[in-house]
C-alpha atoms as a PDB file:
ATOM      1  CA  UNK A   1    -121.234  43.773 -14.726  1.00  0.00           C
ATOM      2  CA  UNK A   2    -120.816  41.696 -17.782  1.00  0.00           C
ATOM      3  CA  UNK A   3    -119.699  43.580 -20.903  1.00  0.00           C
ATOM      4  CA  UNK A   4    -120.201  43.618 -25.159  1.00  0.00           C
ATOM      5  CA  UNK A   5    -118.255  45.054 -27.543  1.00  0.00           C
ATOM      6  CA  UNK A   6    -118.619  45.870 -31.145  1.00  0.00           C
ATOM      7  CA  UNK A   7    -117.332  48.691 -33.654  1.00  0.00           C
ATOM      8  CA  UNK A   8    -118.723  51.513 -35.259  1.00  0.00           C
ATOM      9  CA  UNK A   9    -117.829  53.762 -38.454  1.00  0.00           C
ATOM     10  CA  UNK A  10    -118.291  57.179 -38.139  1.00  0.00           C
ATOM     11  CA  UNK A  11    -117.034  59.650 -41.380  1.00  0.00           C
ATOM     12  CA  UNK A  12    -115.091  62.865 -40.537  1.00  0.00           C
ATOM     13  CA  UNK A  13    -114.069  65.245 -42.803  1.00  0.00           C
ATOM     14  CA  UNK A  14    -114.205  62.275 -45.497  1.00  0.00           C
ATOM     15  CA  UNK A  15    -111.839  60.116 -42.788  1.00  0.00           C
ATOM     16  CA  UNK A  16    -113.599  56.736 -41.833  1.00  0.00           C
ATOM     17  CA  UNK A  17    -113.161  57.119 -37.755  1.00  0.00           C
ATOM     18  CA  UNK A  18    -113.513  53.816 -35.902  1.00  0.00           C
ATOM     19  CA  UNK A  19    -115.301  54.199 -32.580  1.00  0.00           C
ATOM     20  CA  UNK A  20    -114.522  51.106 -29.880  1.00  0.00           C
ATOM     21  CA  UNK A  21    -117.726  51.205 -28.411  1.00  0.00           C
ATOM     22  CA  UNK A  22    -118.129  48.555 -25.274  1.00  0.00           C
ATOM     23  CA  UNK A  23    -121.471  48.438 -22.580  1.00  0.00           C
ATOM     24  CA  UNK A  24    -122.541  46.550 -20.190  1.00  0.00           C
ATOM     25  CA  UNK A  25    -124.336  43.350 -21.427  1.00  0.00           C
ATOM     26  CA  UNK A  26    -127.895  43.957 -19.638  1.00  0.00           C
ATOM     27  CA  UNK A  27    -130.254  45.961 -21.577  1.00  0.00           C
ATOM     28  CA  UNK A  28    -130.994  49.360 -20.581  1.00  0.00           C
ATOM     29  CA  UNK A  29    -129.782  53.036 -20.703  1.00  0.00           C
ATOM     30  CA  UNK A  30    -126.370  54.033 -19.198  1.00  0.00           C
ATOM     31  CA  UNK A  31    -124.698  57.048 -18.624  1.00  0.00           C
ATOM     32  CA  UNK A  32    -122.241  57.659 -22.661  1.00  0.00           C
ATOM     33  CA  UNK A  33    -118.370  58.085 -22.108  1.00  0.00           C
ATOM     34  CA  UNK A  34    -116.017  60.058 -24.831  1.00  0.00           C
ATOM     35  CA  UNK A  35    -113.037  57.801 -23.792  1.00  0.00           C
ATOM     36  CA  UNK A  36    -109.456  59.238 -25.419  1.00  0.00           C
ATOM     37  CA  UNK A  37    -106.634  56.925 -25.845  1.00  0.00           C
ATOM     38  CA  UNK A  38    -102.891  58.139 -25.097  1.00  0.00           C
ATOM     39  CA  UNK A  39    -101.103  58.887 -28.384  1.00  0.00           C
ATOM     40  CA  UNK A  40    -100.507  54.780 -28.805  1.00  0.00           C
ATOM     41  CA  UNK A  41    -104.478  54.401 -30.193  1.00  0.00           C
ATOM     42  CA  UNK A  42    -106.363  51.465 -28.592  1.00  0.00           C
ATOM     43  CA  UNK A  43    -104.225  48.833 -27.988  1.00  0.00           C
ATOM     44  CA  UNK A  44    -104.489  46.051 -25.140  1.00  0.00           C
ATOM     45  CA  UNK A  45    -103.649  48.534 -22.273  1.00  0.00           C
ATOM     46  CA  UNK A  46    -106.162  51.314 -23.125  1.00  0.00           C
ATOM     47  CA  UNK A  47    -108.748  48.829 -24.166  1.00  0.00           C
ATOM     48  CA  UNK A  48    -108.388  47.404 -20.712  1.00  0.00           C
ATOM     49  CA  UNK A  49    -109.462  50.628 -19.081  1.00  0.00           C
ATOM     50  CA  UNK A  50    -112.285  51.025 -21.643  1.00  0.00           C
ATOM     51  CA  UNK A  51    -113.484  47.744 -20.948  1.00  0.00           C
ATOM     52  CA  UNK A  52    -113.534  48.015 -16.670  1.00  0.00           C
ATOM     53  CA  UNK A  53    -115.281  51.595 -17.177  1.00  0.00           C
ATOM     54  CA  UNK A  54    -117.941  49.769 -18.968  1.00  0.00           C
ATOM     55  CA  UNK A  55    -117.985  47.898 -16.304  1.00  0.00           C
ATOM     56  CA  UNK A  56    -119.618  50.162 -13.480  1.00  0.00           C
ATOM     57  CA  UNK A  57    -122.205  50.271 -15.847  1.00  0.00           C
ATOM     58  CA  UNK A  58    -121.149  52.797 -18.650  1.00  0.00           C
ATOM     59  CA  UNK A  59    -121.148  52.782 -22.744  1.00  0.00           C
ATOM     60  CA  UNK A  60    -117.862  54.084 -23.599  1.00  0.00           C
ATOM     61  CA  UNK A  61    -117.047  54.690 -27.026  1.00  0.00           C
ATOM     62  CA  UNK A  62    -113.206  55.543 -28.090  1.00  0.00           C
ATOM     63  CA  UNK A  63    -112.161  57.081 -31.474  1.00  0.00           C
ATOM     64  CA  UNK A  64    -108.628  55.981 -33.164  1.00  0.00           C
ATOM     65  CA  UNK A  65    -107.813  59.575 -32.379  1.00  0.00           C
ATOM     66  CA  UNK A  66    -104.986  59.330 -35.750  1.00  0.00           C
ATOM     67  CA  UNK A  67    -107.576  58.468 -38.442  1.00  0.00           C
ATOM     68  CA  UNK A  68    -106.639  60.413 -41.011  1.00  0.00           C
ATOM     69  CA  UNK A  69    -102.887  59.447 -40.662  1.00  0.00           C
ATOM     70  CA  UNK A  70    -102.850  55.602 -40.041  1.00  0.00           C
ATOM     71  CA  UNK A  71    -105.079  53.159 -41.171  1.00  0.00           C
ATOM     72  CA  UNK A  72    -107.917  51.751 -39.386  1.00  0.00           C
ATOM     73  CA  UNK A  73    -107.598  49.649 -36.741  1.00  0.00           C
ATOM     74  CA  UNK A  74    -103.364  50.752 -35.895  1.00  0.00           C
ATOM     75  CA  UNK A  75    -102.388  50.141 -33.082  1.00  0.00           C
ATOM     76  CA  UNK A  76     -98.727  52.236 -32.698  1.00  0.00           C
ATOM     77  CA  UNK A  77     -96.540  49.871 -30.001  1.00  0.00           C
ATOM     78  CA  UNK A  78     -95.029  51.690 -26.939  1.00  0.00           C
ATOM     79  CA  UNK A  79     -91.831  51.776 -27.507  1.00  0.00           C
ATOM     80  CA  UNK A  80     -89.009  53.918 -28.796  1.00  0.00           C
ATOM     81  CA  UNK A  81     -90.195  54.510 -32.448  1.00  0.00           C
ATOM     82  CA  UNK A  82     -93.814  54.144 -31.687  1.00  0.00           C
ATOM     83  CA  UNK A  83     -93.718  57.289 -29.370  1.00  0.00           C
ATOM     84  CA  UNK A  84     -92.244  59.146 -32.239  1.00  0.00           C
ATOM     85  CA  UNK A  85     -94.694  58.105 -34.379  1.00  0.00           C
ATOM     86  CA  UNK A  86     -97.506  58.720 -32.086  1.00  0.00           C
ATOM     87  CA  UNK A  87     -96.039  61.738 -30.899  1.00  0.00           C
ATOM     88  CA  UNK A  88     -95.475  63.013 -34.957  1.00  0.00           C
ATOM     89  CA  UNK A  89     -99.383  61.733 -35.574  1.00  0.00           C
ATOM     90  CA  UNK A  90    -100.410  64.330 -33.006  1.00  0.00           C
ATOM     91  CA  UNK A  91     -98.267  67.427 -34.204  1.00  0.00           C
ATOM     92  CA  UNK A  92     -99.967  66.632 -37.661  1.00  0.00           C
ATOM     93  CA  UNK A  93    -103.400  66.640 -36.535  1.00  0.00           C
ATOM     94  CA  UNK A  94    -105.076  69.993 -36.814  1.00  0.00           C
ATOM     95  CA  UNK A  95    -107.355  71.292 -33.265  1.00  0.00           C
ATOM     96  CA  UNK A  96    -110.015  71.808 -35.695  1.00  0.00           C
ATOM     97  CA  UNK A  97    -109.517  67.900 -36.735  1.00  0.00           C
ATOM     98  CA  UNK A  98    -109.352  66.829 -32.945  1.00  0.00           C
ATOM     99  CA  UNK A  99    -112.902  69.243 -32.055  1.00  0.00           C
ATOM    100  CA  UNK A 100    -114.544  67.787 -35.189  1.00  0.00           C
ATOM    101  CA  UNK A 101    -113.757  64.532 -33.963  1.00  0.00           C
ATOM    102  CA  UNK A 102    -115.244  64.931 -30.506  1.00  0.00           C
ATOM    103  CA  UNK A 103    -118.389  66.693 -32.124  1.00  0.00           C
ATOM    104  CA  UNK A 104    -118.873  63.903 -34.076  1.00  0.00           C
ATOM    105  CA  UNK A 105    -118.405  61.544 -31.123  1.00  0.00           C
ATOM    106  CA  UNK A 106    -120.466  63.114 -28.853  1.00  0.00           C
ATOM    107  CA  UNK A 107    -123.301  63.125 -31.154  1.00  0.00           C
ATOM    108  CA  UNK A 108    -122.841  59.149 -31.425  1.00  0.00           C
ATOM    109  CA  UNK A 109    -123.305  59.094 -28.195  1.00  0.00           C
ATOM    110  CA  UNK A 110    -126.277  61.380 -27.821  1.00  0.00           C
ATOM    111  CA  UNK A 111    -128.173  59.021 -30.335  1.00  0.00           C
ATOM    112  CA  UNK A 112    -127.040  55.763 -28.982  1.00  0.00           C
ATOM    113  CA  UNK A 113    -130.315  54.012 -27.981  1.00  0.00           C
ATOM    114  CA  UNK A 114    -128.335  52.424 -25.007  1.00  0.00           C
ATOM    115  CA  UNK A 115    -127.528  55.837 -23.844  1.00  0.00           C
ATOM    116  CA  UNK A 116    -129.283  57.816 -20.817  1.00  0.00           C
ATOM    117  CA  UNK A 117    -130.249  60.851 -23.101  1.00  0.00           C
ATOM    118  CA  UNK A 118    -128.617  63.483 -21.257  1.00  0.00           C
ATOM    119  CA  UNK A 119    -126.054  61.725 -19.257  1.00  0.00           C
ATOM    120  CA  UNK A 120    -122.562  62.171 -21.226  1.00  0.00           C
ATOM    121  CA  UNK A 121    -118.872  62.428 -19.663  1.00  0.00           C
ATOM    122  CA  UNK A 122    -115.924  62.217 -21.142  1.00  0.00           C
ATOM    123  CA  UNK A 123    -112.524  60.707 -19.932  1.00  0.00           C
ATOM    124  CA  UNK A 124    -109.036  60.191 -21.478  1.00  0.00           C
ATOM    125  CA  UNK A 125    -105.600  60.003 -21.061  1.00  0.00           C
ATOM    126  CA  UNK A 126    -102.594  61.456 -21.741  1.00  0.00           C
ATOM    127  CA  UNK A 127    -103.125  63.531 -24.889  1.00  0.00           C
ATOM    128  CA  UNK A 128    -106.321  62.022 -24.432  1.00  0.00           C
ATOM    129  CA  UNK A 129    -106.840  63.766 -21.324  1.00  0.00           C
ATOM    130  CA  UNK A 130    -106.409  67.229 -22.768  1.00  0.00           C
ATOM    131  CA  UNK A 131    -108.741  66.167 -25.499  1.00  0.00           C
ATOM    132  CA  UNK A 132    -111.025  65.093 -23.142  1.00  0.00           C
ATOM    133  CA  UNK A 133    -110.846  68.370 -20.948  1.00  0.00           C
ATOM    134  CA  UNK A 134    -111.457  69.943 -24.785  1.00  0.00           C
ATOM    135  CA  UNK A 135    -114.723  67.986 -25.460  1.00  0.00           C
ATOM    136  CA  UNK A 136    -115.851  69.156 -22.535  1.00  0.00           C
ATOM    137  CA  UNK A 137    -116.216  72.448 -24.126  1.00  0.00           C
ATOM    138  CA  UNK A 138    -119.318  71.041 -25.882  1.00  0.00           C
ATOM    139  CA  UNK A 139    -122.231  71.915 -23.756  1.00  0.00           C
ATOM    140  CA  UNK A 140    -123.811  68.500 -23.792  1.00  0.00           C
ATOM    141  CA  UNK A 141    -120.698  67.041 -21.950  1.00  0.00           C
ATOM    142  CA  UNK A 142    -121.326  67.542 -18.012  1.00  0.00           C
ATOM    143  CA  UNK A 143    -118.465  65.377 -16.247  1.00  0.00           C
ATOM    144  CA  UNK A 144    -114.752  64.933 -17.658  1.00  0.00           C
ATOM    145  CA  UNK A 145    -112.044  63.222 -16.558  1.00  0.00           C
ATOM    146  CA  UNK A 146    -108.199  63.673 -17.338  1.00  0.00           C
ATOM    147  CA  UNK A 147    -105.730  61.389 -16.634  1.00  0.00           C
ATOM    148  CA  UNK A 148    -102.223  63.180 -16.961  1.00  0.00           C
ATOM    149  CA  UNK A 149    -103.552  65.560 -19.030  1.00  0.00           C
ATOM    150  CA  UNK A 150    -100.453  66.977 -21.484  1.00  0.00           C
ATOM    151  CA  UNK A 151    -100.405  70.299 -23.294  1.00  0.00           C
ATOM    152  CA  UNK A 152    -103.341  72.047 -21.498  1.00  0.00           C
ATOM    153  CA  UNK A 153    -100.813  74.085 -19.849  1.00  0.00           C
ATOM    154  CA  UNK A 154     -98.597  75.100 -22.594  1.00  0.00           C
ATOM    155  CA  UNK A 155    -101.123  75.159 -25.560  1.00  0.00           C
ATOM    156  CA  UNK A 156     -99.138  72.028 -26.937  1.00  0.00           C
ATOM    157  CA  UNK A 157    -101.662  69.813 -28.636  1.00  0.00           C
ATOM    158  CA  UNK A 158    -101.257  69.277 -32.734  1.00  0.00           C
ATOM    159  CA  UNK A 159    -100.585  71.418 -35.546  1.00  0.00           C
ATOM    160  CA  UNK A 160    -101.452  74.628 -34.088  1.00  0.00           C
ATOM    161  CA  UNK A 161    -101.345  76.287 -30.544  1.00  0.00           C
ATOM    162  CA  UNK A 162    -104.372  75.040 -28.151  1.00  0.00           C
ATOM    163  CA  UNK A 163    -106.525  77.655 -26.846  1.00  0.00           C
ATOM    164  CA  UNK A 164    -107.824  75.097 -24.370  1.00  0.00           C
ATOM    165  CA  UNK A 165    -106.570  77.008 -21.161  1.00  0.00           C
ATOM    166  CA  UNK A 166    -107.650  80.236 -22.482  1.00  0.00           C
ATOM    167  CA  UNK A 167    -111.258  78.745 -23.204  1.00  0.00           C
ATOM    168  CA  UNK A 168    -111.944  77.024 -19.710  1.00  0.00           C
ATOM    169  CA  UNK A 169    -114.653  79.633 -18.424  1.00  0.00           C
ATOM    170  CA  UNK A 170    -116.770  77.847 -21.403  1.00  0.00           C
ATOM    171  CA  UNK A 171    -117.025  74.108 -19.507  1.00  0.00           C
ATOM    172  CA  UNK A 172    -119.937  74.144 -17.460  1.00  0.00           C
ATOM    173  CA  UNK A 173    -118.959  70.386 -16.528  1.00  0.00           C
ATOM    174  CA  UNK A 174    -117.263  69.418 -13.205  1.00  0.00           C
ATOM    175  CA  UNK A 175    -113.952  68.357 -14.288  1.00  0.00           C
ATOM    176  CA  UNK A 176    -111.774  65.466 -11.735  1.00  0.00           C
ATOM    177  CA  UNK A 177    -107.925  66.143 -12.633  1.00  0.00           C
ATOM    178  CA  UNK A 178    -105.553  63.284 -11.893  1.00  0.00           C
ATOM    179  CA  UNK A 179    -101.875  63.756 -11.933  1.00  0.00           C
ATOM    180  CA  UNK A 180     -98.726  61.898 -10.980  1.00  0.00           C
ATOM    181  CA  UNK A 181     -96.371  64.329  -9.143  1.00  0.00           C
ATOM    182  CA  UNK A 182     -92.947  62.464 -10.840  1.00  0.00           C
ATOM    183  CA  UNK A 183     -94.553  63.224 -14.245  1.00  0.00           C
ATOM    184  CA  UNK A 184     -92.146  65.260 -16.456  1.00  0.00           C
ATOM    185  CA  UNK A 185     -94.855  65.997 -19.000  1.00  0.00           C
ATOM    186  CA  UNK A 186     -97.117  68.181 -16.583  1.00  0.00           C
ATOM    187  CA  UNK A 187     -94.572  69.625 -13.907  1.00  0.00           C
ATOM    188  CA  UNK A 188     -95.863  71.192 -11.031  1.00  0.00           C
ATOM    189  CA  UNK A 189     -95.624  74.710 -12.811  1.00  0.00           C
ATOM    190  CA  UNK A 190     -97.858  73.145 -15.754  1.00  0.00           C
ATOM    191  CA  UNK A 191    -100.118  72.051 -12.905  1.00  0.00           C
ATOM    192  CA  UNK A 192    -100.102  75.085 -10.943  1.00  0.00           C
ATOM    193  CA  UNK A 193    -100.928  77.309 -14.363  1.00  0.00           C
ATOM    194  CA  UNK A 194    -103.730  74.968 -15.001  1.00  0.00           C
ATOM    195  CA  UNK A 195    -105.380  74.748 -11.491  1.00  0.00           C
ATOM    196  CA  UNK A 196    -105.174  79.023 -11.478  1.00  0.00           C
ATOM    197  CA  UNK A 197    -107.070  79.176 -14.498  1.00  0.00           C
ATOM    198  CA  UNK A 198    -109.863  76.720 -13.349  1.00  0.00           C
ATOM    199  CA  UNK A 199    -110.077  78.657 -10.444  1.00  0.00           C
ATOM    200  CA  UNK A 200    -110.184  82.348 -12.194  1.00  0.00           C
ATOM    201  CA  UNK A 201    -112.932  81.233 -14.665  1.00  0.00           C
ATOM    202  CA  UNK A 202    -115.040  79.562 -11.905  1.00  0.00           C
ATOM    203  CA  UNK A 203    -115.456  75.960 -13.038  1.00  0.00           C
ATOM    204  CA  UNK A 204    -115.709  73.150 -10.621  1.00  0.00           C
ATOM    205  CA  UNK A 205    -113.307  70.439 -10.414  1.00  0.00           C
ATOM    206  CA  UNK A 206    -111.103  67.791  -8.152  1.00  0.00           C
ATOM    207  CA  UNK A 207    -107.621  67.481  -8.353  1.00  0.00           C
ATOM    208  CA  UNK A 208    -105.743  64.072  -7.190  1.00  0.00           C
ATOM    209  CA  UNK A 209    -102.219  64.009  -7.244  1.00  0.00           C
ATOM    210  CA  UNK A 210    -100.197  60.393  -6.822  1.00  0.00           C
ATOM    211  CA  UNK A 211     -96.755  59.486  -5.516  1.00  0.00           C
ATOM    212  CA  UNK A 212     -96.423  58.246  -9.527  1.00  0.00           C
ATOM    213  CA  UNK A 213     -94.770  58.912 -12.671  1.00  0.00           C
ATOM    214  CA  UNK A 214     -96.627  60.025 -16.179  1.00  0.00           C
ATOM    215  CA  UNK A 215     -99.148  57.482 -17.566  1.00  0.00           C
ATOM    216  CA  UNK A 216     -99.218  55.463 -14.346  1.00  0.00           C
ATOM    217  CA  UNK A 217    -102.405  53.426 -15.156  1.00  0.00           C
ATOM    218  CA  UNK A 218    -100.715  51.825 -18.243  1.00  0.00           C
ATOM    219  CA  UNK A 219    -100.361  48.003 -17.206  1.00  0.00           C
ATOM    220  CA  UNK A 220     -97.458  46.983 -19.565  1.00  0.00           C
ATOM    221  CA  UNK A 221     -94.885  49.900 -19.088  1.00  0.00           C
ATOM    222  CA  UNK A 222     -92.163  50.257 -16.358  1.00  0.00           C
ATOM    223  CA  UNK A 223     -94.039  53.608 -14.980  1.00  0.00           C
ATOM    224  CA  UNK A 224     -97.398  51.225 -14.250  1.00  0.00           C
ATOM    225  CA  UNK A 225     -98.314  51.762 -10.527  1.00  0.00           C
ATOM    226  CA  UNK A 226    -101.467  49.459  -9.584  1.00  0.00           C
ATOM    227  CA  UNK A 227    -101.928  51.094  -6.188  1.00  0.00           C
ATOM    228  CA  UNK A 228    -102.082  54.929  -7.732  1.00  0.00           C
ATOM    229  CA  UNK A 229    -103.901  52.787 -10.413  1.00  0.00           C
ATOM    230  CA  UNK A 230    -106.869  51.429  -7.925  1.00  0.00           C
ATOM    231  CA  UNK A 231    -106.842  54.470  -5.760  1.00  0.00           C
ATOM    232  CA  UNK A 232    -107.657  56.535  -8.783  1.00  0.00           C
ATOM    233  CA  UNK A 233    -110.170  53.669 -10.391  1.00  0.00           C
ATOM    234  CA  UNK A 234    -111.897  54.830  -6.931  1.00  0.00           C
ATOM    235  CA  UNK A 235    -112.029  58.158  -7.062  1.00  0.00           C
ATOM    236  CA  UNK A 236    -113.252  58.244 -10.944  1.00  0.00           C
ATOM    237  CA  UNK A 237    -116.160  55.823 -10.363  1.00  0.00           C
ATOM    238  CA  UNK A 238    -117.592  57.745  -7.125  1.00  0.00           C
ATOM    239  CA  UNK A 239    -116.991  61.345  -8.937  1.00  0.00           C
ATOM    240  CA  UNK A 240    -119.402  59.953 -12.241  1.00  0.00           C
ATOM    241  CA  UNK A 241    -121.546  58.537  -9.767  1.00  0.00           C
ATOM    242  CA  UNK A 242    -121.871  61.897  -8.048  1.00  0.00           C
ATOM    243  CA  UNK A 243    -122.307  63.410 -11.600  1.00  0.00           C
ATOM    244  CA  UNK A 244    -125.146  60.733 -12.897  1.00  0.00           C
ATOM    245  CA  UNK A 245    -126.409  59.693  -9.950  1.00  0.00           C
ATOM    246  CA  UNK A 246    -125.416  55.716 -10.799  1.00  0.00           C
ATOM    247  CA  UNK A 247    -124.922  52.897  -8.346  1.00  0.00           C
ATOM    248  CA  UNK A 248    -121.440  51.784  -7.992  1.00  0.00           C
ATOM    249  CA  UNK A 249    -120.909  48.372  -9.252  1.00  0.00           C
ATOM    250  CA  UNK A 250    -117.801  46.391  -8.025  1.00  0.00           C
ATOM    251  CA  UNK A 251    -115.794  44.756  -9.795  1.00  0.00           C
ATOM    252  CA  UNK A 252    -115.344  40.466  -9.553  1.00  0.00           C
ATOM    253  CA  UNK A 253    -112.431  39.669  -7.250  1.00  0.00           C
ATOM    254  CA  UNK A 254    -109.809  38.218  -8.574  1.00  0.00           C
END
């Protein structure tokens, strides 16, 4: 399915907050994605993955998640210094900052004429993923998927401890967890303590865990694995299909 893209301002707590918003092409309603970046904002990588979700047939719309710290349209590079950066960016970033955010996002999306009123998910990855699993918290939101999710498990999110673990009996969405079982960030304790508390307060999910290392469906780093990568593509399309009730729409071969 053929895709557009274009930009959108939203104002949070007085911080101009660029969504990435990208649909498909045809007119019509789709099913509105909160898509979270890792802590490196949306550069070529994430937009990649924003760009194939859109694909299937979704409008996905992805905040600059460090707004009020770094101008608009930053991208922080992968490397040695940009993961400090990125990773100082998030310590500084209150949980109230990151759930006004998502409110504000998710509203977006409920009033987006392109949108299936209704029909809102949210995915993300990395920190994004626990943000995502956060959002989900909003009633509105009824599928989420995290990618590698960081933090949920040890209340590590920004400037303050996350209640996001404790708060889990509040998500009436289905959740799809995705992990990699060499990731260092969310060890199998982390993803043992997590997958406890979904089950003690009830809510439905998946869990898929790869032969993979953190951040596996990042195309331009050493820990990229495109198998994990297209086995996972799989399994998120056919679990928001389930959830909206959306045909499947493959993408062109190569």
């Amino acid at each position: 399915m053929q895709i557009q893209r274009h930009n959108e301002a939203l104002t949070v707590d007085d911080s101009l907050m660029r969504l990435y918003v990208v649909e498909p092409a045809a007119a019509g309603q789709y099913p509105g994605i909160l898509f979270y970046s890792d802590i490196y904002q949306l550069g070529g990588p994430i937009l990649r993955l924003a760009d194939r979700l859109a694909g299937y047939g979704y409008v996905v719309a992805a905040p600059e998640i460090f707004h009020r710290l770094e101008p608009v349209g930053t991208v922080i590079e992968p490397n040695d210094i940009g993961r400090l950066r990125g990773n100082d960016a998030a310590r500084r970033t209150a949980i109230a900052q990151y759930d006004a955010d998502a409110a504000a996002a998710l509203d977006w999306l409920q009033n987006y004429a392109a949108v299936t009123p209704g029909q809102i998910g949210t995915l993300g990855f990395c920190i994004g993923g626990h943000l995502a699993c956060r959002a989900a918290l909003n009633p509105g939101v009824s599928a989420a998927v995290c990618c590698y999710p960081t933090g949920i498990h040890s209340g590590k999110l920004g400037r303050d401890s996350a209640d996001t673990l404790e708060r889990l009996g509040e998500i009436s969405a289905r959740l799809l967890l995705i992990f990699g079982d060499q990731d260092p960030h969310v060890p199998a304790e982390g993803r043992t303590a997590l997958l406890n508390a979904l089950a003690t307060a009830d809510v439905e999910h998946k869990t898929l865990v790869y032969s993979a290392n953190h951040t596996f469906m990042r195309d331009d780093g050493y820990r990229y694995d495109p198998a994990a990568t297209d086995a996972a593509w799989a399994e998120i399309v056919a679990f928001l299909q389930a959830g909206f009730d959306t045909a499947i729409v493959q993408p062109p071969h190569s």
